[in-house]
PDB file of N, CA and C in Angstrom:
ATOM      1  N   UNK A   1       0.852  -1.174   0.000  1.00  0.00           N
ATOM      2  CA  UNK A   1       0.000   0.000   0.000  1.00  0.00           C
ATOM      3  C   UNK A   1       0.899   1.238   0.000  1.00  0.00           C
ATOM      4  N   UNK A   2       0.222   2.335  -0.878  1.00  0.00           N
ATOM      5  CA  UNK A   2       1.252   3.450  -1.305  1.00  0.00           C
ATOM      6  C   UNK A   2       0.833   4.737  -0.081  1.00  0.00           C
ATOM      7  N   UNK A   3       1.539   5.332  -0.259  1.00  0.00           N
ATOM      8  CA  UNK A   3       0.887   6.480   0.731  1.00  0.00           C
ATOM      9  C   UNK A   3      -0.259   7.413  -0.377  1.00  0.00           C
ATOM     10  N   UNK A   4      -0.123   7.345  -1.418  1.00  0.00           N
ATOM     11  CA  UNK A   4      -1.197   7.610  -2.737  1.00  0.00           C
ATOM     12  C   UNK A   4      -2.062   7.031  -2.404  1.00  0.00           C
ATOM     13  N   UNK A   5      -2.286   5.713  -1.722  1.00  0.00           N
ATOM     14  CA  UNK A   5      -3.809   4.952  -2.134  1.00  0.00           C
ATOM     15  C   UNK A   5      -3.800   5.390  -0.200  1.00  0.00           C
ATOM     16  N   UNK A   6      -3.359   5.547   0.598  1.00  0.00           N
ATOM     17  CA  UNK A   6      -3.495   5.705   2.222  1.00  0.00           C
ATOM     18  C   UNK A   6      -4.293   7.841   1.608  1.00  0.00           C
ATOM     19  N   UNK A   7      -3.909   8.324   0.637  1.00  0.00           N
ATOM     20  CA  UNK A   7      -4.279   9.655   0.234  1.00  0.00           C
ATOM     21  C   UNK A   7      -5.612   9.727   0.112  1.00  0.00           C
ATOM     22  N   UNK A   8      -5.566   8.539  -1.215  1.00  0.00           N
ATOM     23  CA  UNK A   8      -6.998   8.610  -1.837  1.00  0.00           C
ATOM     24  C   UNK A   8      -8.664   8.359  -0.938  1.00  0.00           C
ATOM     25  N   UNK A   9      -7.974   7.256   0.038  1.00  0.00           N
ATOM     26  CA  UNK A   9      -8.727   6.808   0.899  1.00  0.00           C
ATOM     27  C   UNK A   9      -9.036   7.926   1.856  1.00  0.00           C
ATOM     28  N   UNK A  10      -8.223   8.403   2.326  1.00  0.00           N
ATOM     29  CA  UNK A  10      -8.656   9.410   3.478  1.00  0.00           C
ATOM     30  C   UNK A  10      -9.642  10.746   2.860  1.00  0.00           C
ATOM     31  N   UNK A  11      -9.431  11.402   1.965  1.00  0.00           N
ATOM     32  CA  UNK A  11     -10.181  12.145   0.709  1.00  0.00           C
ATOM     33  C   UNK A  11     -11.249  11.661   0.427  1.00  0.00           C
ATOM     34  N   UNK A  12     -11.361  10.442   0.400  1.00  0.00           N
ATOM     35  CA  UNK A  12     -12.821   9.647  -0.328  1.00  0.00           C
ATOM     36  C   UNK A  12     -13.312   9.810   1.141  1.00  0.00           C
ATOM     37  N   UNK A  13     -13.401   9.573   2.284  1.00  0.00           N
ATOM     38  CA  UNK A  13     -13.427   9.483   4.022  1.00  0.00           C
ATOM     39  C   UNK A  13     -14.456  11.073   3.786  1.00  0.00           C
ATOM     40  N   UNK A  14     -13.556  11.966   3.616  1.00  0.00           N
ATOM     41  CA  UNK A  14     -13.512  13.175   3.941  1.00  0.00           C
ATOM     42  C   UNK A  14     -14.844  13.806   3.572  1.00  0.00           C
ATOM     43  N   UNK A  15     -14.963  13.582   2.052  1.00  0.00           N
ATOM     44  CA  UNK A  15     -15.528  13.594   0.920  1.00  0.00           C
ATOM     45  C   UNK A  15     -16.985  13.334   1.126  1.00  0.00           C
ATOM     46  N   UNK A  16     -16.968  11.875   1.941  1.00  0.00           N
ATOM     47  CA  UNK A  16     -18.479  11.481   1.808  1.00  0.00           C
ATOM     48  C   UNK A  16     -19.067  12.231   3.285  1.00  0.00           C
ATOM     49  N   UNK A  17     -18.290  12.692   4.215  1.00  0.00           N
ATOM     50  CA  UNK A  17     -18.709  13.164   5.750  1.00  0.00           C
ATOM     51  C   UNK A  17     -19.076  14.573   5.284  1.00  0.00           C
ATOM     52  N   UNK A  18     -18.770  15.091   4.089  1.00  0.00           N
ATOM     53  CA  UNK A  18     -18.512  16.390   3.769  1.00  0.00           C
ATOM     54  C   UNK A  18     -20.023  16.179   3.259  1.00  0.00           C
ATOM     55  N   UNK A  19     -20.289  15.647   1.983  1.00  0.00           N
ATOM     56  CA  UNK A  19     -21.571  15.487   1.713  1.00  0.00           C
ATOM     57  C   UNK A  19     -22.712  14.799   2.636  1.00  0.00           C
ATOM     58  N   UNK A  20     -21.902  14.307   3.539  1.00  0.00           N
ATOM     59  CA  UNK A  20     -23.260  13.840   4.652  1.00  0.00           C
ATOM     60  C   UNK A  20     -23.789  15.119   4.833  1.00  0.00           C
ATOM     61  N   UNK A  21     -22.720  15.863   5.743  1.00  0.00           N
ATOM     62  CA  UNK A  21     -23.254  16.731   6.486  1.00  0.00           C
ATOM     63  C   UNK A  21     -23.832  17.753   5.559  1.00  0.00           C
ATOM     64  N   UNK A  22     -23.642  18.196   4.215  1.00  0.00           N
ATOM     65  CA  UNK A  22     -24.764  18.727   3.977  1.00  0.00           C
ATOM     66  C   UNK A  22     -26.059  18.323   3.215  1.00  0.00           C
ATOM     67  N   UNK A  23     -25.951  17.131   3.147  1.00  0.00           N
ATOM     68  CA  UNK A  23     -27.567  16.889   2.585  1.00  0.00           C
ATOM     69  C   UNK A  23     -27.932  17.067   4.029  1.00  0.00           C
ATOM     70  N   UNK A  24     -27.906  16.390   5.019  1.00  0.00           N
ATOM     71  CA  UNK A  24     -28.517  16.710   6.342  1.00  0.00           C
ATOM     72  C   UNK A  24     -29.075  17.763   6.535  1.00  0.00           C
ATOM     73  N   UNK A  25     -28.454  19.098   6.227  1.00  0.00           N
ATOM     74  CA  UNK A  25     -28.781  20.061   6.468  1.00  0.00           C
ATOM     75  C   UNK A  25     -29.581  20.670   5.726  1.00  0.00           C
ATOM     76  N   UNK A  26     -29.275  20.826   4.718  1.00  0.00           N
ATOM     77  CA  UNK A  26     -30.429  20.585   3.139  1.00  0.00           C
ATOM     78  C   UNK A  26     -31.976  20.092   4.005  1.00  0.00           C
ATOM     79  N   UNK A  27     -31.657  18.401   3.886  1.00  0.00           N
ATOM     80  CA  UNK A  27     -32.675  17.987   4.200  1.00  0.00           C
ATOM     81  C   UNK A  27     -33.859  19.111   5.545  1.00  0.00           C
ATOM     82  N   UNK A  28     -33.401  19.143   6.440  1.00  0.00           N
ATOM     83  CA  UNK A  28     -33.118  19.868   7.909  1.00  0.00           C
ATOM     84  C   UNK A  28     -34.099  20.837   7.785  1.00  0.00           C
ATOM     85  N   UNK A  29     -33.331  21.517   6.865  1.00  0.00           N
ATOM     86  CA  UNK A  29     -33.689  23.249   6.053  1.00  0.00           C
ATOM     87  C   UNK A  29     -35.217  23.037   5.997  1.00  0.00           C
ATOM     88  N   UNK A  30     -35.453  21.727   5.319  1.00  0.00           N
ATOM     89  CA  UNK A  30     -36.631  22.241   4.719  1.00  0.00           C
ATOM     90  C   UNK A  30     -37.966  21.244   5.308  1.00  0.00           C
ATOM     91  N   UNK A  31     -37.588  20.762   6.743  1.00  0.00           N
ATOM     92  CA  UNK A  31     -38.358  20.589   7.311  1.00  0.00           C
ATOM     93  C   UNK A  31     -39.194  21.792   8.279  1.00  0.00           C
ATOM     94  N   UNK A  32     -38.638  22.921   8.311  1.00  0.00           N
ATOM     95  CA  UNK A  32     -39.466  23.902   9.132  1.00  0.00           C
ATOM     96  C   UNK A  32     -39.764  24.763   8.184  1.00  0.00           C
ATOM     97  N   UNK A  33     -40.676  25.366   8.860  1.00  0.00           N
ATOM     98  CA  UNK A  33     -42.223  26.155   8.468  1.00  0.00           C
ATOM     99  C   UNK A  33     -41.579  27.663   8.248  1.00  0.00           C
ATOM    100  N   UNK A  34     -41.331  28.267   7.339  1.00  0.00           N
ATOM    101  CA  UNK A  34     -40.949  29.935   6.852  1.00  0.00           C
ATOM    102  C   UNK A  34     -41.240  30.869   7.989  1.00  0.00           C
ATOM    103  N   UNK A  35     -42.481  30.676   8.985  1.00  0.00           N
ATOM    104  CA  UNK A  35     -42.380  31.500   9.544  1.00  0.00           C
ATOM    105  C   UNK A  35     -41.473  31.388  11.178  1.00  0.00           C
ATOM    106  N   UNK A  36     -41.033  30.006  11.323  1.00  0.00           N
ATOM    107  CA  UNK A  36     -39.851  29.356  12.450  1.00  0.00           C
ATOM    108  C   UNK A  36     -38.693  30.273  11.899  1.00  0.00           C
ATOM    109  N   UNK A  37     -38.240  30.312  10.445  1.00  0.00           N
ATOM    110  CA  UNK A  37     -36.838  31.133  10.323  1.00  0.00           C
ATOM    111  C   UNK A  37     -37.418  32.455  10.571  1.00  0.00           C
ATOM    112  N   UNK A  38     -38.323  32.936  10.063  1.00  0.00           N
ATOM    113  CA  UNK A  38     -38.675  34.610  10.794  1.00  0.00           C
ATOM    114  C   UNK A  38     -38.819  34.785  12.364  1.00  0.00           C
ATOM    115  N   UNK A  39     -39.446  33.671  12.625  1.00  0.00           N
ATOM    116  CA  UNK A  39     -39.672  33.763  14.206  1.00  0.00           C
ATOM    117  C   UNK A  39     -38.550  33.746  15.297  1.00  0.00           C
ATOM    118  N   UNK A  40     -37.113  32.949  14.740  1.00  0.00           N
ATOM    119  CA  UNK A  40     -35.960  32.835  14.577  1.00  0.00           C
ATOM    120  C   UNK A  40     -34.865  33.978  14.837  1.00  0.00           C
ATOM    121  N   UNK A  41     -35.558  34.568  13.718  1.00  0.00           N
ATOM    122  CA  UNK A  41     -34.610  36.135  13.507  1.00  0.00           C
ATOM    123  C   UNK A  41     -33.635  35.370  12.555  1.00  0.00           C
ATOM    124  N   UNK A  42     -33.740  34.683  11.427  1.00  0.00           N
ATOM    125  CA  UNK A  42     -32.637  34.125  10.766  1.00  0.00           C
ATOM    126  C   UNK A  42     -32.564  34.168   9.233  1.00  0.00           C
ATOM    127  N   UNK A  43     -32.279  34.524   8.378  1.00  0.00           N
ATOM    128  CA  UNK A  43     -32.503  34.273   6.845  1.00  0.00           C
ATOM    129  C   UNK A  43     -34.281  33.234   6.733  1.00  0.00           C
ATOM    130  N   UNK A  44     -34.350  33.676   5.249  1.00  0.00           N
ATOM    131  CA  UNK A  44     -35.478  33.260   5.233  1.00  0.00           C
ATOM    132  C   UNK A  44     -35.598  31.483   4.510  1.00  0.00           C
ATOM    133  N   UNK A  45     -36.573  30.990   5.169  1.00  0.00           N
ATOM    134  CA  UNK A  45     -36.412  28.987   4.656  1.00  0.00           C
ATOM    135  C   UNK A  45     -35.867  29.272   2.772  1.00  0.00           C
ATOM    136  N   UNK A  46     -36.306  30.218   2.259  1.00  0.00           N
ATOM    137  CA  UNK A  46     -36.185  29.679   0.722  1.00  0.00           C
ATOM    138  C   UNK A  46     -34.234  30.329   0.156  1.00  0.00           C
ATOM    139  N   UNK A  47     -33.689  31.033   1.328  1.00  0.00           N
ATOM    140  CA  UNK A  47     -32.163  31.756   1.174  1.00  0.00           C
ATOM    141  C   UNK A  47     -31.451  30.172   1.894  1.00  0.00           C
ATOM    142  N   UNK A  48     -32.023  30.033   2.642  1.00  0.00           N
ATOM    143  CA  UNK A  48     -31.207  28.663   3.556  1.00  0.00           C
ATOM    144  C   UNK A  48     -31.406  27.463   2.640  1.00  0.00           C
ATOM    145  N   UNK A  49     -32.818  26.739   1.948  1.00  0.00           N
ATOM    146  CA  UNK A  49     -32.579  25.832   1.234  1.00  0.00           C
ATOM    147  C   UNK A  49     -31.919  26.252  -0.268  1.00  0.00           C
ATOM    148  N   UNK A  50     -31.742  27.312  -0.487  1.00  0.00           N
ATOM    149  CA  UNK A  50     -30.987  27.350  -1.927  1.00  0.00           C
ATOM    150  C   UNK A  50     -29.336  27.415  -1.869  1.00  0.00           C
ATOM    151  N   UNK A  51     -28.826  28.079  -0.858  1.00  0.00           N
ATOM    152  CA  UNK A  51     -27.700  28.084   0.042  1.00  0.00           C
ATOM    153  C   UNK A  51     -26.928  26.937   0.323  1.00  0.00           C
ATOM    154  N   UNK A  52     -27.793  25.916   0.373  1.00  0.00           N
ATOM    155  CA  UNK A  52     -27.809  24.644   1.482  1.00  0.00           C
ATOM    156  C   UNK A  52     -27.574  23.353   0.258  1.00  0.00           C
ATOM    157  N   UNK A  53     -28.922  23.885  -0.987  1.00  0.00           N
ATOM    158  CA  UNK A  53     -28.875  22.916  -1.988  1.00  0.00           C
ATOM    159  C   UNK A  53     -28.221  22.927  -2.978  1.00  0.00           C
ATOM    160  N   UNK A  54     -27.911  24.367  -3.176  1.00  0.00           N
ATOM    161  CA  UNK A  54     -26.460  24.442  -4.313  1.00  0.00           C
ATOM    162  C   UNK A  54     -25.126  24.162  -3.890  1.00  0.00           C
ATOM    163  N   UNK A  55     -24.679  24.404  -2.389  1.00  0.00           N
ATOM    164  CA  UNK A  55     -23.749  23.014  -1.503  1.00  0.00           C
ATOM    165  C   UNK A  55     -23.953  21.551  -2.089  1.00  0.00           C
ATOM    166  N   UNK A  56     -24.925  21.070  -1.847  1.00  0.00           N
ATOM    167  CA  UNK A  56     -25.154  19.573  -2.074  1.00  0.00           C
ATOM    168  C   UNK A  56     -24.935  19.198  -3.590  1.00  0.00           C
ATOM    169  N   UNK A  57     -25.261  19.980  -4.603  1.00  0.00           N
ATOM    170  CA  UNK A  57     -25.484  20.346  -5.859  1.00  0.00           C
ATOM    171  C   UNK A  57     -23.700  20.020  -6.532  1.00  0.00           C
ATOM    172  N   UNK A  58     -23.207  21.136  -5.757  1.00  0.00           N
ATOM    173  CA  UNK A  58     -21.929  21.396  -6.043  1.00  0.00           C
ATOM    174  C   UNK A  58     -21.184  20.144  -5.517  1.00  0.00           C
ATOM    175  N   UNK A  59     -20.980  19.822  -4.345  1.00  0.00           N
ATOM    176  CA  UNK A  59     -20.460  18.676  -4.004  1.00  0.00           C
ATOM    177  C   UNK A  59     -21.028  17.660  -5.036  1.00  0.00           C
ATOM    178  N   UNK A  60     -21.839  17.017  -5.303  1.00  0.00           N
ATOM    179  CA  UNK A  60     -22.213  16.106  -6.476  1.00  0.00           C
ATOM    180  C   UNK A  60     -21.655  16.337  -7.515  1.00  0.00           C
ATOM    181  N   UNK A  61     -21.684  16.964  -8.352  1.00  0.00           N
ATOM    182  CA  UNK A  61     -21.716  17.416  -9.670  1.00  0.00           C
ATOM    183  C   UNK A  61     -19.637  17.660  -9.276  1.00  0.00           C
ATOM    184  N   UNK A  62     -19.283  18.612  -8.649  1.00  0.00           N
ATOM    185  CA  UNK A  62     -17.899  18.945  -9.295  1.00  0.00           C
ATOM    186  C   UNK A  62     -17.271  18.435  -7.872  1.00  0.00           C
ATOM    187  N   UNK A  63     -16.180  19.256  -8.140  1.00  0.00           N
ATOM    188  CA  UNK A  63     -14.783  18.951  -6.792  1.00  0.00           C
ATOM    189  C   UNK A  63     -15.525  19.825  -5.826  1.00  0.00           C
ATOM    190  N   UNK A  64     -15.284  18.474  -4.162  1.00  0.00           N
ATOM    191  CA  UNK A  64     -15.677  19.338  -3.121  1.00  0.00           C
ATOM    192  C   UNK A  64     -14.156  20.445  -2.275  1.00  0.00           C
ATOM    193  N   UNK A  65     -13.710  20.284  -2.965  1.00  0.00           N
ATOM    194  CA  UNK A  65     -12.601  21.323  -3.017  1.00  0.00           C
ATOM    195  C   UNK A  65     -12.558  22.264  -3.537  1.00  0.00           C
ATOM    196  N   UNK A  66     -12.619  23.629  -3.238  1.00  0.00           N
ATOM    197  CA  UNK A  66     -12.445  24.528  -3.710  1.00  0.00           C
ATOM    198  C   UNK A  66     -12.745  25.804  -3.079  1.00  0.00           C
ATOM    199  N   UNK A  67     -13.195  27.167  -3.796  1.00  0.00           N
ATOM    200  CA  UNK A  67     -13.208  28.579  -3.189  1.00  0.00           C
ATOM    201  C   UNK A  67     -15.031  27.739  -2.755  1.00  0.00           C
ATOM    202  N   UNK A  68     -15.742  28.027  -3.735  1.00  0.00           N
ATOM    203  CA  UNK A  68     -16.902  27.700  -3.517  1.00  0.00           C
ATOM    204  C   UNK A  68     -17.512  26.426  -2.656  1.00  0.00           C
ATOM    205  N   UNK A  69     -16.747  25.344  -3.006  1.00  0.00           N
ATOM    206  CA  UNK A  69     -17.060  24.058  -1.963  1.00  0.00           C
ATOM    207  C   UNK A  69     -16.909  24.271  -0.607  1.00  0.00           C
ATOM    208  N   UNK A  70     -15.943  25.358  -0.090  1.00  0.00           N
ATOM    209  CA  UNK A  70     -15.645  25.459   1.090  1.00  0.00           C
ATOM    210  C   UNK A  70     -16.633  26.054   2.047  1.00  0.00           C
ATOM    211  N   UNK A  71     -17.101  27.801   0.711  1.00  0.00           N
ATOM    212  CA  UNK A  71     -17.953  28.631   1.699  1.00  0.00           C
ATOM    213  C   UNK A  71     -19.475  27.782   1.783  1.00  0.00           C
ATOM    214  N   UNK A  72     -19.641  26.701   0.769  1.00  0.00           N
ATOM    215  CA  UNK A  72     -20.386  26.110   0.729  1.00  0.00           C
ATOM    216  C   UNK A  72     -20.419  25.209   1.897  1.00  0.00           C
ATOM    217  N   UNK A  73     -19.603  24.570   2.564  1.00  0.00           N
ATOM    218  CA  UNK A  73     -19.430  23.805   3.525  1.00  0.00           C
ATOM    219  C   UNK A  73     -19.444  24.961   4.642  1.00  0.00           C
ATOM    220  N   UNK A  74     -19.289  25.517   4.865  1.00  0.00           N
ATOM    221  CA  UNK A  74     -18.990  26.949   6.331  1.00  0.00           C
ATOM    222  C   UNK A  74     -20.576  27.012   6.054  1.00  0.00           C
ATOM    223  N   UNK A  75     -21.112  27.451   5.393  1.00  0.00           N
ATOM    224  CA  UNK A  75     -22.798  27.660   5.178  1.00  0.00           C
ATOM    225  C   UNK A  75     -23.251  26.635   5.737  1.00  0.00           C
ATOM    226  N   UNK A  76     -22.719  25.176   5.770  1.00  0.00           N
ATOM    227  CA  UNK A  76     -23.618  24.114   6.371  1.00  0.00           C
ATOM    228  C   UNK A  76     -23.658  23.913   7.733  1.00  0.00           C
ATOM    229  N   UNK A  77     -22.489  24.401   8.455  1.00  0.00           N
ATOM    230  CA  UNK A  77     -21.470  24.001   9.515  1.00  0.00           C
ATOM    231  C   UNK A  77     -22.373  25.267  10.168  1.00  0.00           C
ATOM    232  N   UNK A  78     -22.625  26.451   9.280  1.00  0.00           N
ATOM    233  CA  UNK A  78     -23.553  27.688  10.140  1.00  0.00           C
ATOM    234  C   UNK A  78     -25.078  27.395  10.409  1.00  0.00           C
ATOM    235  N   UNK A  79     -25.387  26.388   9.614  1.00  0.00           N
ATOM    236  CA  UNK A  79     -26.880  26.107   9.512  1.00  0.00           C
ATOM    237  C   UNK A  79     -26.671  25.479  11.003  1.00  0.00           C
ATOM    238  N   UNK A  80     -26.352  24.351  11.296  1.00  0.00           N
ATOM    239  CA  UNK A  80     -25.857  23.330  12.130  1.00  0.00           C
ATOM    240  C   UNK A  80     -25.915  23.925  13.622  1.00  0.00           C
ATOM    241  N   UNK A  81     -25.072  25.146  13.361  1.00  0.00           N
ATOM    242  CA  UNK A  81     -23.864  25.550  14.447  1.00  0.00           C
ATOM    243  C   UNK A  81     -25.116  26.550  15.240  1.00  0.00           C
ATOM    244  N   UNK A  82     -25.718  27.097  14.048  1.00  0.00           N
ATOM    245  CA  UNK A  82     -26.713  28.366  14.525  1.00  0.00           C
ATOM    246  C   UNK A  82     -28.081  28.625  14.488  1.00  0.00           C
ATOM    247  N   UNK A  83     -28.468  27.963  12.951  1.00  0.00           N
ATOM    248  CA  UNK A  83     -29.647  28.252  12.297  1.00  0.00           C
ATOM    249  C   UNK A  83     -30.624  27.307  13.157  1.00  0.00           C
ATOM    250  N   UNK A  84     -30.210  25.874  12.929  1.00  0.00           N
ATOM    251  CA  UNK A  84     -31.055  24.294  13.546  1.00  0.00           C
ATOM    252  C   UNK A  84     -31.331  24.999  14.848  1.00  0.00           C
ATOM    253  N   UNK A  85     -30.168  24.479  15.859  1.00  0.00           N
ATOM    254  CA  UNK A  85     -31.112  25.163  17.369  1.00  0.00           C
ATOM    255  C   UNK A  85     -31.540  26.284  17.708  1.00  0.00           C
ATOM    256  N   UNK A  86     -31.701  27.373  16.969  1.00  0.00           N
ATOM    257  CA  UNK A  86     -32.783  28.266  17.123  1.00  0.00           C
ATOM    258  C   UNK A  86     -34.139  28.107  16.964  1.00  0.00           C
ATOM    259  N   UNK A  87     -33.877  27.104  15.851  1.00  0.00           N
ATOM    260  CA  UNK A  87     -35.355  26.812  15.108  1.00  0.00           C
ATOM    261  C   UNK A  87     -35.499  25.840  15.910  1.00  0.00           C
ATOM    262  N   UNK A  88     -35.301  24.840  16.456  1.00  0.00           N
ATOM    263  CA  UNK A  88     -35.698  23.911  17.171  1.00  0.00           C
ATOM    264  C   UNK A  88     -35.719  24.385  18.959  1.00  0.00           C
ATOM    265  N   UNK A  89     -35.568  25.653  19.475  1.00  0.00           N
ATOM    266  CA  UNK A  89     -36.232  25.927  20.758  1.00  0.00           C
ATOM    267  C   UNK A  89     -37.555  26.530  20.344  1.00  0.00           C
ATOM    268  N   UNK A  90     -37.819  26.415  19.311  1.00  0.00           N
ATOM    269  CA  UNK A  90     -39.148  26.716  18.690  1.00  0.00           C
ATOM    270  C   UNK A  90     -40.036  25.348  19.000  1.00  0.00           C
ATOM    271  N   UNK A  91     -40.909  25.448  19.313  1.00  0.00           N
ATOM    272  CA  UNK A  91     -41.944  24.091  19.450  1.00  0.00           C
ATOM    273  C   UNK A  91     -42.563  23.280  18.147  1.00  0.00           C
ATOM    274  N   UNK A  92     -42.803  24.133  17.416  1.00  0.00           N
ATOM    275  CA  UNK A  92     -43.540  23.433  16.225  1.00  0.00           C
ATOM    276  C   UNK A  92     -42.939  23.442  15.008  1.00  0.00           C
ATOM    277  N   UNK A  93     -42.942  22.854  14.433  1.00  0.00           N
ATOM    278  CA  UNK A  93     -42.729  22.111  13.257  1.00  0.00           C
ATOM    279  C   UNK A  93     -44.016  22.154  11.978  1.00  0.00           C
ATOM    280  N   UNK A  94     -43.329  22.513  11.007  1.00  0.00           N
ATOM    281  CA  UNK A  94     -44.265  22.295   9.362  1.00  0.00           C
ATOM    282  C   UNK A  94     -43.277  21.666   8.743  1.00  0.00           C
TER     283      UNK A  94
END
């Protein structure tokens, strides 16, 4: 085993945790109700799932490396970090 294929492997690792975490959030996004992100004080559900899904979009389609893959990933890591438990000390759900 090369340190190339110990490379490739850890990248492919990286890669798929990278796209976990944002379909999750994707997904996430668009389980609450438009007026939870207003109620929130947070961007609005249709800025967060387009945000969220052109991440997921991009990771699929091209390299999750890059200028864009990254802020794309920081956008998910903010959904996560900030957006989710706000919306979820909220009681209800759409």
């Amino acid at each position: 085993m090369t340190v190339f294929n110990l490379e490739s492997g850890f990248m492919l690792i990286v890669e798929l945790v990278l796209l976990a975490v944002k379909v999750f959030s994707f997904v996430n996004s668009l389980l609450w109700s438009s007026e939870s992100y207003t109620a929130a004080g947070k961007l609005t559900k249709p800025a967060w799932c387009i945000i969220l899904g052109l991440g997921v979009a991009l990771q699929v389609v091209g390299s999750p490396i890059g200028f864009l893959a990254i802020a794309f990933t920081i956008a998910a890591f903010v959904y996560l970090a900030d957006v989710r438990p706000a919306l979820s000390n909220l009681t209800r759900r759409r």
